[in-house]
Protein backbone atom coordinates (compact mmCIF):
# COMPACT_ATOMS: atom_id res chain seq x y z
CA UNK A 1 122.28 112.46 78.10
CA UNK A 2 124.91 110.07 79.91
CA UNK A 3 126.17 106.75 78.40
CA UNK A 4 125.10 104.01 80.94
CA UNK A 5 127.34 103.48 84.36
CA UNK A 6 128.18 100.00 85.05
CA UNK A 7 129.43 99.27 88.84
CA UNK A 8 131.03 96.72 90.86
CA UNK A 9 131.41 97.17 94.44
CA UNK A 10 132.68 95.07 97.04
CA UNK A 11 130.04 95.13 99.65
CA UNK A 12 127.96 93.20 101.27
CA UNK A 13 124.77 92.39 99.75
CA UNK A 14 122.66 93.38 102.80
CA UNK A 15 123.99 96.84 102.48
CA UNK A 16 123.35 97.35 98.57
CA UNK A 17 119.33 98.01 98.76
CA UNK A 18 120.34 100.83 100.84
CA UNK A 19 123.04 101.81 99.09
CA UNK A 20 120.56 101.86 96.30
CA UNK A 21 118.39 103.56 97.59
CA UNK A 22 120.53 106.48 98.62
CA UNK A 23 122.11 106.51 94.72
CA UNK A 24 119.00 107.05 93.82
CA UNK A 25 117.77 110.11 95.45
CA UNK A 26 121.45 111.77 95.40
CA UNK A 27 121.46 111.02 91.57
CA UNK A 28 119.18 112.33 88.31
CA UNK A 29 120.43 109.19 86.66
CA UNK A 30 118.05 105.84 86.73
CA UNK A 31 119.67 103.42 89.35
CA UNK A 32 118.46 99.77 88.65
CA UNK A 33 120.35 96.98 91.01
CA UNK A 34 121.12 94.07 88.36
CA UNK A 35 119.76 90.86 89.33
CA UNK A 36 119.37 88.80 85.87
CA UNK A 37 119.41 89.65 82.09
CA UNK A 38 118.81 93.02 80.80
CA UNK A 39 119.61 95.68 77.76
CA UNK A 40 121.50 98.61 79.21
CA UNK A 41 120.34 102.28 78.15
CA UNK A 42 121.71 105.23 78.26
CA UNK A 43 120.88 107.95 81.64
CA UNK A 44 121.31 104.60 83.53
CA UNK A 45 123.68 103.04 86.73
CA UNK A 46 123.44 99.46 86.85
CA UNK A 47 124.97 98.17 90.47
CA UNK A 48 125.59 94.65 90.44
CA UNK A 49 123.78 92.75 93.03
CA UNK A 50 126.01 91.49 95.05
CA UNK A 51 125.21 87.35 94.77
CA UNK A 52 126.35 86.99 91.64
CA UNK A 53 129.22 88.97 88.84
CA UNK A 54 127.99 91.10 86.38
CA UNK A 55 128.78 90.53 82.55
CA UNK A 56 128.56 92.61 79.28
CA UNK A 57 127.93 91.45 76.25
CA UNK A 58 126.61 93.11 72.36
CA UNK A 59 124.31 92.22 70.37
CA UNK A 60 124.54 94.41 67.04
CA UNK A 61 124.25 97.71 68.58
CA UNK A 62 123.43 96.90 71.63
CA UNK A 63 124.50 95.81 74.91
CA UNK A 64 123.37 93.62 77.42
CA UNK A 65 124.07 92.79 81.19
CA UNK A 66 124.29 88.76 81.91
CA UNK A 67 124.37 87.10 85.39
CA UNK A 68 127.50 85.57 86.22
CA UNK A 69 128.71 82.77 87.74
CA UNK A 70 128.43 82.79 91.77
CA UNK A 71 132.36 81.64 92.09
CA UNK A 72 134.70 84.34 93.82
CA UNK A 73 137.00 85.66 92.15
CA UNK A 74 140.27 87.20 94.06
CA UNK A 75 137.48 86.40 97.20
CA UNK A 76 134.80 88.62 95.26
CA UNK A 77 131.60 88.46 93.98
CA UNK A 78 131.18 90.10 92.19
CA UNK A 79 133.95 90.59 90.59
CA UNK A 80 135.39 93.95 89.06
CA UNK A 81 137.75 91.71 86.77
CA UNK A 82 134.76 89.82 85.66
CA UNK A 83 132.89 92.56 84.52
CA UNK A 84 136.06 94.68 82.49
CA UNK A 85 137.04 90.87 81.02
CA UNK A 86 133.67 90.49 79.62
CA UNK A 87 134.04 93.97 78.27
CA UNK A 88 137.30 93.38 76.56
CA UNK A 89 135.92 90.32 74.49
CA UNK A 90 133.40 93.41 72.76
CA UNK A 91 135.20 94.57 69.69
CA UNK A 92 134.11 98.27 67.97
CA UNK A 93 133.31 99.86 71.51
CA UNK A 94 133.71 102.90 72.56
CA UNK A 95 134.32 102.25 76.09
CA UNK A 96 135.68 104.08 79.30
CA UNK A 97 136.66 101.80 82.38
CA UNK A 98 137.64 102.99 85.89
CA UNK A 99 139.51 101.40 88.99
CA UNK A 100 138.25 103.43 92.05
CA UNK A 101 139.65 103.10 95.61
CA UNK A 102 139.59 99.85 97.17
CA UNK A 103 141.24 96.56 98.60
CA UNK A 104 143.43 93.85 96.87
CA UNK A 105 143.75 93.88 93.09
CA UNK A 106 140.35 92.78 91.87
CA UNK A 107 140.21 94.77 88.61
CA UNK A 108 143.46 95.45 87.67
CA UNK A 109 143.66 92.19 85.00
CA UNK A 110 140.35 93.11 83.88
CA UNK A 111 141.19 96.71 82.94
CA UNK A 112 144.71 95.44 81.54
CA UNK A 113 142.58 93.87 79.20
CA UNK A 114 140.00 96.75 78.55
CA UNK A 115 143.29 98.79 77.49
CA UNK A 116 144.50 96.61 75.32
CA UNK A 117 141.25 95.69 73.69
CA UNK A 118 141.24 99.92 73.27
CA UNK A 119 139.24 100.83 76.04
CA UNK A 120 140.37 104.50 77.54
CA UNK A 121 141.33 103.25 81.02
CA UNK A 122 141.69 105.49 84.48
CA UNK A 123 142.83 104.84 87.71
CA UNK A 124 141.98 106.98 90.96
CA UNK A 125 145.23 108.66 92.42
CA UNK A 126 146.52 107.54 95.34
CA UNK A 127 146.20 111.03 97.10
CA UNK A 128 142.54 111.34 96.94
CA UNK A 129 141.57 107.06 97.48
CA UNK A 130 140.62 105.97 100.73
CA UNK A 131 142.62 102.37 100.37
CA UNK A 132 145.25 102.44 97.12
CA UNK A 133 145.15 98.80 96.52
CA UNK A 134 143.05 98.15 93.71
CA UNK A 135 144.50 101.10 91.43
CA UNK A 136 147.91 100.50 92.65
CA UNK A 137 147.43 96.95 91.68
CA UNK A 138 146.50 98.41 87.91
CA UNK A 139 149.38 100.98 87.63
CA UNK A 140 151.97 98.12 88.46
CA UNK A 141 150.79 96.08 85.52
CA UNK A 142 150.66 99.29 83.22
CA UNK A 143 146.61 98.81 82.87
CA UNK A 144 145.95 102.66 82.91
CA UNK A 145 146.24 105.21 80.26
CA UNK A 146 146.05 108.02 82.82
CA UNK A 147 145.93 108.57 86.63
CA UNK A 148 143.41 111.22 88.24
CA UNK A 149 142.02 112.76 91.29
CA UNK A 150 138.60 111.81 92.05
CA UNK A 151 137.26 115.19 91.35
CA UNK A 152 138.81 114.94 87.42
CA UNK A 153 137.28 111.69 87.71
CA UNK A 154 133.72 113.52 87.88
CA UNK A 155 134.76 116.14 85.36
CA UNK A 156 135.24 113.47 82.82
CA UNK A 157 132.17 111.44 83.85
CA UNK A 158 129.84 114.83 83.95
CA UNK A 159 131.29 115.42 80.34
CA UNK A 160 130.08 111.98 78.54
CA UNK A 161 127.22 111.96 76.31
CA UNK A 162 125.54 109.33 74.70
């Protein structure tokens, strides 16, 4: 009974089908690799694909994933800021956002603006992240409400329901 998990990862697109594929037999979850327009559900990961960014938007009550433009964005697409910035134009959501371990500072605008649109915003610690850019990035501009481990990361994703 999870809300729906929306990622963005920097990797190449050769590698996602795999990467995929190994979500889904690790996970209990339905793991669909975005390619165009579709509603988002609940008990769901959507992975962006990798070619182009994924957006949000809402329609009454619900919410929809739009393709992007191809254009990089801090050399990324997709783009983690692309995805939180279309978030943060969605008023009356009840909306968690988190900046994992990673490169550069793709994200960290994005989730600035999912805070202050009301979002509940996290950053991964620097202790258990494999490269602290991308959070580090977000705690500089004062984007995240609170800083965690990975593993209270999970506790707070494995305690969502729809």
């Amino acid at each position: 009974n999870m809300p729906p998990i929306l990622l963005v990862l920097h990797m190449q697109p050769k590698f996602m089908a795999r990467y995929c594929e190994r979500l889904k037999r690790i996970s209990r979850l339905t793991v669909k690799r975005f390619i165009n327009h579709e509603k988002v559900v609940p008990n769901s990961i959507y992975i962006a694909d990798g070619s182009n960014h994924m957006e949000i938007s809402k329609t009454g009550s619900d919410y929809f994933l739009n393709k992007g433009s191809e254009e990089k964005i801090k050399g990324h697409c997709p783009s983690v800021d692309a995805l939180f910035n279309s978030a943060s134009k969605m008023r009356n959501s009840n909306l968690l956002a988190i900046l994992l371990t990673g490169m550069g500072s793709d994200g960290a605008e994005g989730l600035n603006s999912l805070k202050n649109a009301g979002a509940f915003t996290l950053i991964q610690n620097e202790e258990s992240s494999e490269v602290y850019g991308m959070p580090k990035a977000a705690l500089e501009i004062g984007a995240a409400k609170s800083i965690l481990s990975l593993e209270q990361i999970i506790k707070i994703l494995s305690s969502q329901k729809v």
